[in-house]
C-alpha atoms as a PDB file:
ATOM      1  CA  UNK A   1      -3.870  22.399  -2.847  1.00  0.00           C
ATOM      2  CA  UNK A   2      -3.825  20.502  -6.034  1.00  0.00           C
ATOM      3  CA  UNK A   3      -2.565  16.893  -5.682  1.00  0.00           C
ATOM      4  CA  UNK A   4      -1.061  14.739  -8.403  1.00  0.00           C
ATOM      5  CA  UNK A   5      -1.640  11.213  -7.828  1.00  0.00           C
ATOM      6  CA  UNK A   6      -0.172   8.319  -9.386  1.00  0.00           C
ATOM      7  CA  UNK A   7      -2.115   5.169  -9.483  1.00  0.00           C
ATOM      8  CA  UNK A   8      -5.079   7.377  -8.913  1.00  0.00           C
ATOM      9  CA  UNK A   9      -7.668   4.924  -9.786  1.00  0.00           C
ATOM     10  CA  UNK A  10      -6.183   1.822  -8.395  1.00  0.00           C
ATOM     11  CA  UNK A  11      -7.295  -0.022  -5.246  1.00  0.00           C
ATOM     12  CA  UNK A  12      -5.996   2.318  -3.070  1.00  0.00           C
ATOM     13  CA  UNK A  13      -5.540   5.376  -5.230  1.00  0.00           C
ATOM     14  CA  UNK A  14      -9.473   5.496  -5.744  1.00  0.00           C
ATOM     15  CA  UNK A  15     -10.200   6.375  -1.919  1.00  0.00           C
ATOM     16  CA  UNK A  16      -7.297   8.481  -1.302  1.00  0.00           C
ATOM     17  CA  UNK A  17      -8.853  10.617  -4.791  1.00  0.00           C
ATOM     18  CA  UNK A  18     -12.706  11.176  -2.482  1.00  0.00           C
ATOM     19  CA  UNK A  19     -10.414  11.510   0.256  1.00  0.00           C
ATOM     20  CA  UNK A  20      -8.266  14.628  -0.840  1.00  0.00           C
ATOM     21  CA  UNK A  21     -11.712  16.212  -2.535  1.00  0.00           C
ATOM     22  CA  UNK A  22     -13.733  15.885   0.307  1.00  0.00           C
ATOM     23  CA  UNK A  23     -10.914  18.274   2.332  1.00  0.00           C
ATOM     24  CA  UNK A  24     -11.104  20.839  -0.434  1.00  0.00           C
ATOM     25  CA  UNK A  25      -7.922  19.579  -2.325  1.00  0.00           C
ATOM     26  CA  UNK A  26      -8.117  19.500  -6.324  1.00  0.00           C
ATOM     27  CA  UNK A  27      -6.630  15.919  -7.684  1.00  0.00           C
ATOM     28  CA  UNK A  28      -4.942  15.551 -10.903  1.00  0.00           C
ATOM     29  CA  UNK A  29      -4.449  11.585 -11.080  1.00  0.00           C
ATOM     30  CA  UNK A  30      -2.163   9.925 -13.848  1.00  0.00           C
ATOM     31  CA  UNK A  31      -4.449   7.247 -15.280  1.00  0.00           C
ATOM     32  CA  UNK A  32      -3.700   4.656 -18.019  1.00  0.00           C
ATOM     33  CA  UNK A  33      -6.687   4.293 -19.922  1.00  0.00           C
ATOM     34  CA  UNK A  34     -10.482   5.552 -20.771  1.00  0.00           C
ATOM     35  CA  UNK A  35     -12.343   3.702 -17.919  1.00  0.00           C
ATOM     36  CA  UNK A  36      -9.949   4.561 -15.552  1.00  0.00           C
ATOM     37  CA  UNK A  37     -10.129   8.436 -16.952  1.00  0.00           C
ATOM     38  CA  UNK A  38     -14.230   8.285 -16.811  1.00  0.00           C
ATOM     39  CA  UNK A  39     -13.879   6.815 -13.360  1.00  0.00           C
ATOM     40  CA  UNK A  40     -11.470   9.680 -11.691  1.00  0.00           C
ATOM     41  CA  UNK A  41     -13.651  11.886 -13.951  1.00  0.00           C
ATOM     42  CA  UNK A  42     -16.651  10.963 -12.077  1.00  0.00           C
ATOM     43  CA  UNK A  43     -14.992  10.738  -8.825  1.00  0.00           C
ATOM     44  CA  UNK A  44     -14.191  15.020  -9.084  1.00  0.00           C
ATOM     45  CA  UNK A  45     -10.413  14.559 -10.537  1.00  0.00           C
ATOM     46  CA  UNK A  46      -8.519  16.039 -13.480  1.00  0.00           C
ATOM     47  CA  UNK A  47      -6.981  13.000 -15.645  1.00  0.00           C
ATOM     48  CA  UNK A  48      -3.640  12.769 -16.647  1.00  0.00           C
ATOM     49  CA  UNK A  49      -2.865  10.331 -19.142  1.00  0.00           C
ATOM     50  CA  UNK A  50       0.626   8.252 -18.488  1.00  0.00           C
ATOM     51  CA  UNK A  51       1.754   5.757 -16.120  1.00  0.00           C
ATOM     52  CA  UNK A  52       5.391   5.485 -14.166  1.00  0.00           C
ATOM     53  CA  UNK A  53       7.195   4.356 -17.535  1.00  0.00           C
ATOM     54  CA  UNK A  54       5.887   8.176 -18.868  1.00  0.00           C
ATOM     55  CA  UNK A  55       8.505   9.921 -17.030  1.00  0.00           C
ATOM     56  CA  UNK A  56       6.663  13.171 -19.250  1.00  0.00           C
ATOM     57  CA  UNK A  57       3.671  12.800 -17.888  1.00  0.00           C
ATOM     58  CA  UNK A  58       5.452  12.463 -14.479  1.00  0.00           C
ATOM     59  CA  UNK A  59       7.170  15.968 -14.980  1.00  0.00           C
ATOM     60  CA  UNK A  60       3.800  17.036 -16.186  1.00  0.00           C
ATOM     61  CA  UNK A  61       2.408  16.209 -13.183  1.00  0.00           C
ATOM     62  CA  UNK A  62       4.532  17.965 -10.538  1.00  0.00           C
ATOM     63  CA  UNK A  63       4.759  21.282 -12.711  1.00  0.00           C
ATOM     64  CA  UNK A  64       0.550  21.702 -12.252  1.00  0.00           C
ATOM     65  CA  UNK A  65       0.360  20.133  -8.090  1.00  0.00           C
ATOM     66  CA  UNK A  66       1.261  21.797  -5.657  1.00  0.00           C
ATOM     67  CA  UNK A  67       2.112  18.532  -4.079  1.00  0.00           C
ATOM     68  CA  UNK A  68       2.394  14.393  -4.848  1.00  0.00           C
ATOM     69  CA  UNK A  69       0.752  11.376  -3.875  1.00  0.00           C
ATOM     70  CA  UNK A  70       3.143   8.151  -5.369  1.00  0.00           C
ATOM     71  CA  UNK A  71       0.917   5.292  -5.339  1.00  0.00           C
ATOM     72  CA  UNK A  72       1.325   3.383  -8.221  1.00  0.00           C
ATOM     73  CA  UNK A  73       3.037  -0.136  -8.322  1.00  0.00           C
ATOM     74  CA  UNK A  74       2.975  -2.900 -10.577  1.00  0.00           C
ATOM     75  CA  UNK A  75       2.240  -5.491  -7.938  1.00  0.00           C
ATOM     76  CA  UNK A  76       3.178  -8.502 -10.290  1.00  0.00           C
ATOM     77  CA  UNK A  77       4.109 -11.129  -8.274  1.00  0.00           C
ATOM     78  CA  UNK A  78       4.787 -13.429 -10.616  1.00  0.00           C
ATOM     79  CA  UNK A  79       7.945 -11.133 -11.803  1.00  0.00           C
ATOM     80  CA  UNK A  80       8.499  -8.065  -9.367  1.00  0.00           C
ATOM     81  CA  UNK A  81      11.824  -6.927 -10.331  1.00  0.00           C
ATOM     82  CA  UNK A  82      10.403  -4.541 -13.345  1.00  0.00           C
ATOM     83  CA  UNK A  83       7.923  -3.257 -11.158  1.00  0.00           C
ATOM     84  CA  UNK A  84      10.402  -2.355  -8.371  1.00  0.00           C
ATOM     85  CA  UNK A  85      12.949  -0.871 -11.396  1.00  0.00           C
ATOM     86  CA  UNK A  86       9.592   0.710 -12.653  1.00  0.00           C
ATOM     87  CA  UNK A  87       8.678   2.346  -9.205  1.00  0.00           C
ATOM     88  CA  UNK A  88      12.861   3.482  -8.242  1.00  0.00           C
ATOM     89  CA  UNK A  89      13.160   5.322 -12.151  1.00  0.00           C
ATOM     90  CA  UNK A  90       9.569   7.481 -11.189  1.00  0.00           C
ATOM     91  CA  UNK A  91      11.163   8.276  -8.070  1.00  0.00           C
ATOM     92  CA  UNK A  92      14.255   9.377  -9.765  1.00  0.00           C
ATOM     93  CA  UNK A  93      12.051  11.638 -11.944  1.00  0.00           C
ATOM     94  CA  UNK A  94       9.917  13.208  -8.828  1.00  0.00           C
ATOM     95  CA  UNK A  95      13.286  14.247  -7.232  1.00  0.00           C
ATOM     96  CA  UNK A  96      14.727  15.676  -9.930  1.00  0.00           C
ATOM     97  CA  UNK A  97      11.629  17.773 -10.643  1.00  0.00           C
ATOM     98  CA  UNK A  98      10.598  18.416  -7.333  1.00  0.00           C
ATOM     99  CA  UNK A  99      14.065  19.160  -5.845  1.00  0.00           C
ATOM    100  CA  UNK A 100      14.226  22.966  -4.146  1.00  0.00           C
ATOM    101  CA  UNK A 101      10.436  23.249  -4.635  1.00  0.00           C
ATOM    102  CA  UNK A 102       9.285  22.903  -1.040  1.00  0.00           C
ATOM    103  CA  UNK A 103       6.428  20.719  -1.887  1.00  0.00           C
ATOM    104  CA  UNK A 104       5.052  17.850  -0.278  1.00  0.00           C
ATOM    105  CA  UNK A 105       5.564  14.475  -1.531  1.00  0.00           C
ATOM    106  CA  UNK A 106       4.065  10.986  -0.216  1.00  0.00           C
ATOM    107  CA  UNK A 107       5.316   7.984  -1.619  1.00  0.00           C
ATOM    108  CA  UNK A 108       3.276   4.590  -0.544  1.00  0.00           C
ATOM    109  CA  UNK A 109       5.973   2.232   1.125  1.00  0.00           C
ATOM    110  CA  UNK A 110       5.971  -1.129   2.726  1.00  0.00           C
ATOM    111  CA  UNK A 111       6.294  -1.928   7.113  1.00  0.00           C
ATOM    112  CA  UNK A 112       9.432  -3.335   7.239  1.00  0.00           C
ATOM    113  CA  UNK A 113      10.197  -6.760   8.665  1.00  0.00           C
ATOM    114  CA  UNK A 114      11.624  -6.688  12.321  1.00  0.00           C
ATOM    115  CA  UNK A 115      13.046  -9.802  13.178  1.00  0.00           C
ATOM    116  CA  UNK A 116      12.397 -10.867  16.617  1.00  0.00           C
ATOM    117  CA  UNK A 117      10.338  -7.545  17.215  1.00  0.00           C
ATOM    118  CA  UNK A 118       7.271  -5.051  16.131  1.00  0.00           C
ATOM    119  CA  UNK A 119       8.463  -3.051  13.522  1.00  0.00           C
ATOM    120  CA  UNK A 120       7.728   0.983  14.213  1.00  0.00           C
ATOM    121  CA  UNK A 121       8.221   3.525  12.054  1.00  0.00           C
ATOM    122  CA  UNK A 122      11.889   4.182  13.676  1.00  0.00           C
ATOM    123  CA  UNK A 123      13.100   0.982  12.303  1.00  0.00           C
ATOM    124  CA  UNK A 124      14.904   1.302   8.929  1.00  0.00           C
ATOM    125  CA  UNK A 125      12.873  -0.185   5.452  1.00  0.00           C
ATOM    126  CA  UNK A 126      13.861  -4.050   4.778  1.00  0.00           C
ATOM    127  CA  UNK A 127      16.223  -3.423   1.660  1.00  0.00           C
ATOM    128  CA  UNK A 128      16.666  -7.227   1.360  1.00  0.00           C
ATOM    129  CA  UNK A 129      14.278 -10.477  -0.013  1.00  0.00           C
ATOM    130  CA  UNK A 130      11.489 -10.065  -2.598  1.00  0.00           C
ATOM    131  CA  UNK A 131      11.042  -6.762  -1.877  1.00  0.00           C
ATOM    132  CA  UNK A 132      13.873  -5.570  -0.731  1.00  0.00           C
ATOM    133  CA  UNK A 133      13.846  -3.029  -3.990  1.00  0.00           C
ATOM    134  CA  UNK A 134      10.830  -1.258  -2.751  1.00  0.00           C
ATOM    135  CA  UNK A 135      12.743  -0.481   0.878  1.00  0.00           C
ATOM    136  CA  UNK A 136      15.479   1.161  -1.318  1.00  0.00           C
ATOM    137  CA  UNK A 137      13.106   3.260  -3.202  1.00  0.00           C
ATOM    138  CA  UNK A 138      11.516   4.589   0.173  1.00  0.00           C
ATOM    139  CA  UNK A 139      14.557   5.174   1.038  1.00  0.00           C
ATOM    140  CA  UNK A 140      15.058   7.375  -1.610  1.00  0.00           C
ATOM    141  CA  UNK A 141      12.121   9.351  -1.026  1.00  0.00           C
ATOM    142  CA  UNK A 142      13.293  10.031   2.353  1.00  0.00           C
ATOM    143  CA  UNK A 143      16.679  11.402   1.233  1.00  0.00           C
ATOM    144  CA  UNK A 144      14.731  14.002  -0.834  1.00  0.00           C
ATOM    145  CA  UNK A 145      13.989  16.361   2.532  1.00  0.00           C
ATOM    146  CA  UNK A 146      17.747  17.381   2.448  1.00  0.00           C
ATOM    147  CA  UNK A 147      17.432  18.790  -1.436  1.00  0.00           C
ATOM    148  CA  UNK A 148      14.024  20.931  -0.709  1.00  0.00           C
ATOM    149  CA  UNK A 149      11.155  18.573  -1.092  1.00  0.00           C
ATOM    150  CA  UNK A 150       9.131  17.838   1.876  1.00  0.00           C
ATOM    151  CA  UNK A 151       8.795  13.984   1.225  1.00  0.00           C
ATOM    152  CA  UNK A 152       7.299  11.148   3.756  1.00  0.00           C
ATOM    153  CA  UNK A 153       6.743   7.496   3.291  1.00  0.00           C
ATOM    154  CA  UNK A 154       3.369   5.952   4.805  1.00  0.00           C
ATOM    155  CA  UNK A 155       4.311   2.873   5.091  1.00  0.00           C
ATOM    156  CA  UNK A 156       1.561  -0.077   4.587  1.00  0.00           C
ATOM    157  CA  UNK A 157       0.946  -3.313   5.600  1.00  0.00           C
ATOM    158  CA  UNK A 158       0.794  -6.519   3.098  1.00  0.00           C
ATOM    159  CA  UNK A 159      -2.829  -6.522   3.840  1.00  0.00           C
ATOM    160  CA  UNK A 160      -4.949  -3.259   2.851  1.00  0.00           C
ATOM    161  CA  UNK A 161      -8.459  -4.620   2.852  1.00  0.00           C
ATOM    162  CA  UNK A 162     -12.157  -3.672   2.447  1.00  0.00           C
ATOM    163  CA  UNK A 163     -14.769  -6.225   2.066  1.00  0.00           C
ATOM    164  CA  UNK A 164     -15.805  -7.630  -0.866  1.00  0.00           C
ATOM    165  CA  UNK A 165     -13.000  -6.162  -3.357  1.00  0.00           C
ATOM    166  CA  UNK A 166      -9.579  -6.449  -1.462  1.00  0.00           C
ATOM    167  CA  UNK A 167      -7.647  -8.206   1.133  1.00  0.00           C
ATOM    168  CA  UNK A 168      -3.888  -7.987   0.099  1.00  0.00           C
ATOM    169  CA  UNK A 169      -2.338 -11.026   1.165  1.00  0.00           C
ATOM    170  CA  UNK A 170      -5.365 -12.465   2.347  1.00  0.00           C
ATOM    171  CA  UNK A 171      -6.587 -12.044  -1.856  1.00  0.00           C
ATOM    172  CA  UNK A 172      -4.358 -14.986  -2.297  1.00  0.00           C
ATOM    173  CA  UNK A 173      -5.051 -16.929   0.337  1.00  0.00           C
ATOM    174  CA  UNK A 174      -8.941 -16.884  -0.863  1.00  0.00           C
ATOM    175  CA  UNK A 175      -8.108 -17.494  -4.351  1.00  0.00           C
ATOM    176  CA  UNK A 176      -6.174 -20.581  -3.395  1.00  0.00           C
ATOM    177  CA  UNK A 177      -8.723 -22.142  -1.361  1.00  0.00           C
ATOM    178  CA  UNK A 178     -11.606 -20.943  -3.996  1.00  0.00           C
ATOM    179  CA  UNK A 179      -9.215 -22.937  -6.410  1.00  0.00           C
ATOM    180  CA  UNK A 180      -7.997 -26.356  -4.490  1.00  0.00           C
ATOM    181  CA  UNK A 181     -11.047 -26.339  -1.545  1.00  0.00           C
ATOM    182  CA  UNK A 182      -8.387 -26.415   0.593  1.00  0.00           C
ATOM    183  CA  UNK A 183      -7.739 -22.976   3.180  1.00  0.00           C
ATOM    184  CA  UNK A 184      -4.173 -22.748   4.116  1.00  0.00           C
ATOM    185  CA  UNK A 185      -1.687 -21.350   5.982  1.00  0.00           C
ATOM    186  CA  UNK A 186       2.253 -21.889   5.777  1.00  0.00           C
ATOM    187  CA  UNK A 187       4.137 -23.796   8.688  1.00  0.00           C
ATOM    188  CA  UNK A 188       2.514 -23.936  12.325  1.00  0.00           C
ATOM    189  CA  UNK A 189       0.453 -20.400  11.157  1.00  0.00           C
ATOM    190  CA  UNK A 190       1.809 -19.040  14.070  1.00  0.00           C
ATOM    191  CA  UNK A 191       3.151 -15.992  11.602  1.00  0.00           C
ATOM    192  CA  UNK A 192       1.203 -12.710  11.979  1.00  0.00           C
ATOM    193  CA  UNK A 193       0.615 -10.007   9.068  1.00  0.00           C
ATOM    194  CA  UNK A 194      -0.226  -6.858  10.074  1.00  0.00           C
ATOM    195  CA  UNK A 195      -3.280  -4.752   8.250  1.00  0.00           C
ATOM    196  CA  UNK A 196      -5.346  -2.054   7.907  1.00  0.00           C
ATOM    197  CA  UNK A 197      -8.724  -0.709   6.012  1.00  0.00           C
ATOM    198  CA  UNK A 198      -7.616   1.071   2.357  1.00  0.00           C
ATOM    199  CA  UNK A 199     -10.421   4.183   3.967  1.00  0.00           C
ATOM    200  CA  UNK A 200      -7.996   4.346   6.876  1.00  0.00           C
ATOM    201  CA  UNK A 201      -4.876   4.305   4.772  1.00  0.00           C
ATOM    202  CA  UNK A 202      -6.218   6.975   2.864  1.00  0.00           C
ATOM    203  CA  UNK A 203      -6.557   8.878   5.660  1.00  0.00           C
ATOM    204  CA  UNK A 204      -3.361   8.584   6.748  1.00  0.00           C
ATOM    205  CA  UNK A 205      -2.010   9.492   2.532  1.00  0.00           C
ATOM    206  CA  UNK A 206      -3.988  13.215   2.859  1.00  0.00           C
ATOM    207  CA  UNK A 207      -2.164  13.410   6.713  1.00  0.00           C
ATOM    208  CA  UNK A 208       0.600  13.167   5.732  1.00  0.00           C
ATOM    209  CA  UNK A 209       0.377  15.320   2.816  1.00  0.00           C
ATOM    210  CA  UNK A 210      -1.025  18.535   4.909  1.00  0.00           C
ATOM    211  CA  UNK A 211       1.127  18.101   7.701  1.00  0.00           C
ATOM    212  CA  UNK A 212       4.386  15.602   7.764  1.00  0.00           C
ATOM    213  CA  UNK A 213       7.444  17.040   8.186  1.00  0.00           C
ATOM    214  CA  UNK A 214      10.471  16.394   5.973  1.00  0.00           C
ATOM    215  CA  UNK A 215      11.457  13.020   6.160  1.00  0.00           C
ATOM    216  CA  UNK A 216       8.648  11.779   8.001  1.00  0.00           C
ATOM    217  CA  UNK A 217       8.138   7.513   8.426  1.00  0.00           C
ATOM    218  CA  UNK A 218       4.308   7.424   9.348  1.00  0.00           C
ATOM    219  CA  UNK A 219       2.962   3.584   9.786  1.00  0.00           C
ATOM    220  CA  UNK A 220      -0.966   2.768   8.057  1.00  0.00           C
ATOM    221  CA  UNK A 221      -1.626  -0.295  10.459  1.00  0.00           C
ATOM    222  CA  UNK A 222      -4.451  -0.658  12.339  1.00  0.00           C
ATOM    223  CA  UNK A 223      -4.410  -4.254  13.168  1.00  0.00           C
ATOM    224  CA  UNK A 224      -0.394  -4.958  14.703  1.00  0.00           C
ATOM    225  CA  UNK A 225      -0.392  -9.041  13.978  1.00  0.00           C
ATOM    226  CA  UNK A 226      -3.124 -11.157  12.772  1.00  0.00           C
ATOM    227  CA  UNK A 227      -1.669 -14.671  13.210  1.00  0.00           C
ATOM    228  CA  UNK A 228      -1.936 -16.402   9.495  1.00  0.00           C
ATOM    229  CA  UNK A 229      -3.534 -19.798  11.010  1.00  0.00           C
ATOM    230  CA  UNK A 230      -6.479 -17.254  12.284  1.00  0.00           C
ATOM    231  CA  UNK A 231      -6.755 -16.109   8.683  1.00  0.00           C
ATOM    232  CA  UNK A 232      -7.129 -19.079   6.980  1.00  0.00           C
ATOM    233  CA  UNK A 233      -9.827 -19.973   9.571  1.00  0.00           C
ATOM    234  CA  UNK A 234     -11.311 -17.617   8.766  1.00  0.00           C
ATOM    235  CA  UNK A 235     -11.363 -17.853   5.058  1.00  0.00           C
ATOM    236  CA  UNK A 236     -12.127 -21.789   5.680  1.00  0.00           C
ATOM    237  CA  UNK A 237     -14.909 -20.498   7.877  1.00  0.00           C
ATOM    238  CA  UNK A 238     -16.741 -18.753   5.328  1.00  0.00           C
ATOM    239  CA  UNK A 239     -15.990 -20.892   2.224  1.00  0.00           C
ATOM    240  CA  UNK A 240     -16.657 -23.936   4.154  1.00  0.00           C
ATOM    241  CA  UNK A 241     -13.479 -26.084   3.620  1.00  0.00           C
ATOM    242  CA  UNK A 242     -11.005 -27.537   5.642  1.00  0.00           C
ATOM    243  CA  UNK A 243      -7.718 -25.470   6.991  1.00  0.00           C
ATOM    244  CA  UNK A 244      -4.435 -27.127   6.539  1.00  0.00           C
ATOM    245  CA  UNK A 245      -1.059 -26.745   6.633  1.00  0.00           C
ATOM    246  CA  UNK A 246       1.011 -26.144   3.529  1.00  0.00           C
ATOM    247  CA  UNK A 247       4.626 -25.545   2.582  1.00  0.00           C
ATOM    248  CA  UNK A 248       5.296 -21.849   1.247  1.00  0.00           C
ATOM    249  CA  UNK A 249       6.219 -23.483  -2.709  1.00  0.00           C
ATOM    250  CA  UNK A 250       2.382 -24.009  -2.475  1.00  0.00           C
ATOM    251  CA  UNK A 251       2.324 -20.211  -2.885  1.00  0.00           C
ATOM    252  CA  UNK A 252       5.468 -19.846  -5.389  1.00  0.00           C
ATOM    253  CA  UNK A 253       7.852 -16.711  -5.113  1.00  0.00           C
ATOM    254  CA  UNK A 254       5.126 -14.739  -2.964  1.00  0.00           C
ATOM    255  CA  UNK A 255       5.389 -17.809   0.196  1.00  0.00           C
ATOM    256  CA  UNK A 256       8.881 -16.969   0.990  1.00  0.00           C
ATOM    257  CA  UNK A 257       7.215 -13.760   2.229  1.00  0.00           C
ATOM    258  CA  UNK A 258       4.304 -15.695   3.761  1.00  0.00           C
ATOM    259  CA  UNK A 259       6.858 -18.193   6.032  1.00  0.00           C
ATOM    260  CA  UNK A 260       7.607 -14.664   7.625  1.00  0.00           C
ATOM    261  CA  UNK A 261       6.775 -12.974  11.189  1.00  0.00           C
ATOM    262  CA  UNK A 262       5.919  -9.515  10.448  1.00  0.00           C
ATOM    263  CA  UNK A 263       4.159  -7.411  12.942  1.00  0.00           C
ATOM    264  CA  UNK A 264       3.731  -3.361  13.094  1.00  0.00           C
ATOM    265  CA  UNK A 265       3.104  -0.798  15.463  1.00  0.00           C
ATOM    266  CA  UNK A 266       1.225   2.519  14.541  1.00  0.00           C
ATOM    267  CA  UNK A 267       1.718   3.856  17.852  1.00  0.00           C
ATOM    268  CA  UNK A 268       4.209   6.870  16.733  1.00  0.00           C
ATOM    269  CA  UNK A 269       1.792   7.794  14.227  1.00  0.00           C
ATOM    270  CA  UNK A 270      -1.136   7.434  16.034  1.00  0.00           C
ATOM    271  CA  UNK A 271       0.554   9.655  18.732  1.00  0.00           C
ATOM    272  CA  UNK A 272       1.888  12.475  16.144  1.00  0.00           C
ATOM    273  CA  UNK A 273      -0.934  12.810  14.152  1.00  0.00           C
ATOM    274  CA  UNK A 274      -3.795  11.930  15.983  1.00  0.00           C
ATOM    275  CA  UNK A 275      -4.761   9.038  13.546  1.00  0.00           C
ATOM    276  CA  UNK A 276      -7.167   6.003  14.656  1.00  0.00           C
ATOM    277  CA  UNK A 277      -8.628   3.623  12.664  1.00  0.00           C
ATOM    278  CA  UNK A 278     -12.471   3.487  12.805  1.00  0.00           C
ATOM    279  CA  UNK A 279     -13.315   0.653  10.215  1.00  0.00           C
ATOM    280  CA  UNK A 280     -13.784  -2.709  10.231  1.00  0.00           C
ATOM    281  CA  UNK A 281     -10.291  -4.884  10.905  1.00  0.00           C
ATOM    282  CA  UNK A 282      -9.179  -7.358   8.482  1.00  0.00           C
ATOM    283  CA  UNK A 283     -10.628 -10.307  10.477  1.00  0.00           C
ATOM    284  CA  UNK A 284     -13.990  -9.172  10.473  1.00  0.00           C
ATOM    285  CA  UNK A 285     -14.332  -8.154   6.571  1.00  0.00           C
ATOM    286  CA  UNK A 286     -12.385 -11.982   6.333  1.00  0.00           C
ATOM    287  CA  UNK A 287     -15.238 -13.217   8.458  1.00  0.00           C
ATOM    288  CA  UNK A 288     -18.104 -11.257   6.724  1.00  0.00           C
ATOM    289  CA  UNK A 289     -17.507 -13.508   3.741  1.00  0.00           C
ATOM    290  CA  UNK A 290     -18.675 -11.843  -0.027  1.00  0.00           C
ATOM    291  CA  UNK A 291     -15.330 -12.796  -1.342  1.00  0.00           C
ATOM    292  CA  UNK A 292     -14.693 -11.801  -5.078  1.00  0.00           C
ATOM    293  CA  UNK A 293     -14.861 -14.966  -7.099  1.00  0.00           C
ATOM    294  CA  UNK A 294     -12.384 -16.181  -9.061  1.00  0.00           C
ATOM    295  CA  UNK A 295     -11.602 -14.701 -12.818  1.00  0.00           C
END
């Protein structure tokens, strides 16, 4: 089929692109500039210039695909409440112009946070905190399989990693103890963050695009609960500097989430679609060092 995909040459968005080609699908990905059109060009896609503010370019997209890939987010953390407004008025375009169509769409949602237990994919989105927004727009999505659009969320962890370019949360803890020399981790560390590789996530994107059913929750984690203390080791191990204890201010808006238990299980999805992770976990790209330096 042909695939529009937002965010199509972002972190994540640029393996789920080789992804869908290499099964035979045709991607038309909504990029925002030259390099980013050369890139998807070179990669086998069609580019689309717009981004989720170009609610045209949105409706552009879904008349030409026979289906939708939602992956673009602002990821500001310094001021998330645009990108969360940014992210809920795209979704409010893809319903209205997919509504009664029949085709697939897969939006890119967050595990929610489970106090006092694994989160699976029964358990509803966190609609509350920092990112509370982004649980409301998955919600959303999911209330689109009642009007004729076969949507599903896959649902990712706060650390979608591959070594040497990206380590979601993790990116900040390296940055911070590139910057003070110091690797650390919030409270007694005992917190764990669940993660998985972006090539397995994309995986999981062109699943659920071929074969989720409407209103489908599938989970992208591969590694259930890394405890944070373990990560900053890590990260201290390979830069060579001590590990300590910090408050989460040390971390500004973004420690609130840090000071947070938030395992995930991936056994539904593992079970339904016959999805296993085969690449490297988080700790061992963390431990095979070749961090990015700083900007």
């Amino acid at each position: 089929m042909r695939v529009f995909v937002t965010g199509a040459s972002g972190s994540i968005g640029s393996v789920v692109v080789p992804e869908l080609i290499a099964a035979g699908h045709e991607v038309l990905g909504l990029v925002r500039s030259d390099s980013a059109a050369t890139a998807l060009s070179a990669a086998g896609g069609t580019p689309l210039r717009g981004d989720l503010t170009d609610h045209d370019s949105l409706r552009t997209g879904v008349t030409r695909a026979d289906g939708v890939i939602n992956l673009a987010f602002g990821n500001d953390w310094s001021d998330l409440e645009p990108c969360i407004d940014e992210e809920a008025r795209a979704v409010e375009t893809f319903a209205a112009a997919l509504a009664g169509t029949g085709k697939p769409f897969v939006h890119a949602g967050l595990t929610p946070m489970m106090p006092g237990h694994t989160s699976t994919e029964e358990d509803p989105d966190t609609t509350d905190g920092p990112v509370g927004g982004r649980g409301l727009n998955s919600r959303q999505v999911l209330t689109l399989a009642d009007q004729g659009v076969r949507s599903s969320v896959v649902r990712l962890p706060r650390s979608v990693h591959q070594r040497g370019s990206q380590y979601g949360f993790c990116s900040v803890l390296i940055a911070a103890a590139q910057k003070t020399g110091v690797s650390a981790y919030v409270g007694d560390g005992t917190q764990r963050w669940p993660a998985v590789h972006r090539a397995d996530a994309a995986r999981l994107f062109r699943i659920a695009l071929e074969d989720a059913e409407p209103g489908t929750v599938l989970h992208a984690v591969a590694d259930e609960g890394d405890p944070m203390r373990s990560l900053a080791e890590a990260i201290g191990g390979v830069l060579a500097v001590p590990v300590e204890s910090t408050s989460p201010d040390s971390f500004g808006v973004i420690g609130r989430l840090f000071a947070l238990d938030m395992p995930s299980s991936s056994a539904l999805t593992r079970k339904r679609f016959s999805w296993e992770p085969t690449h490297p976990s988080l700790m061992a790209d963390l431990a095979a060092g070749d961090y990015p330096a700083l900007g």
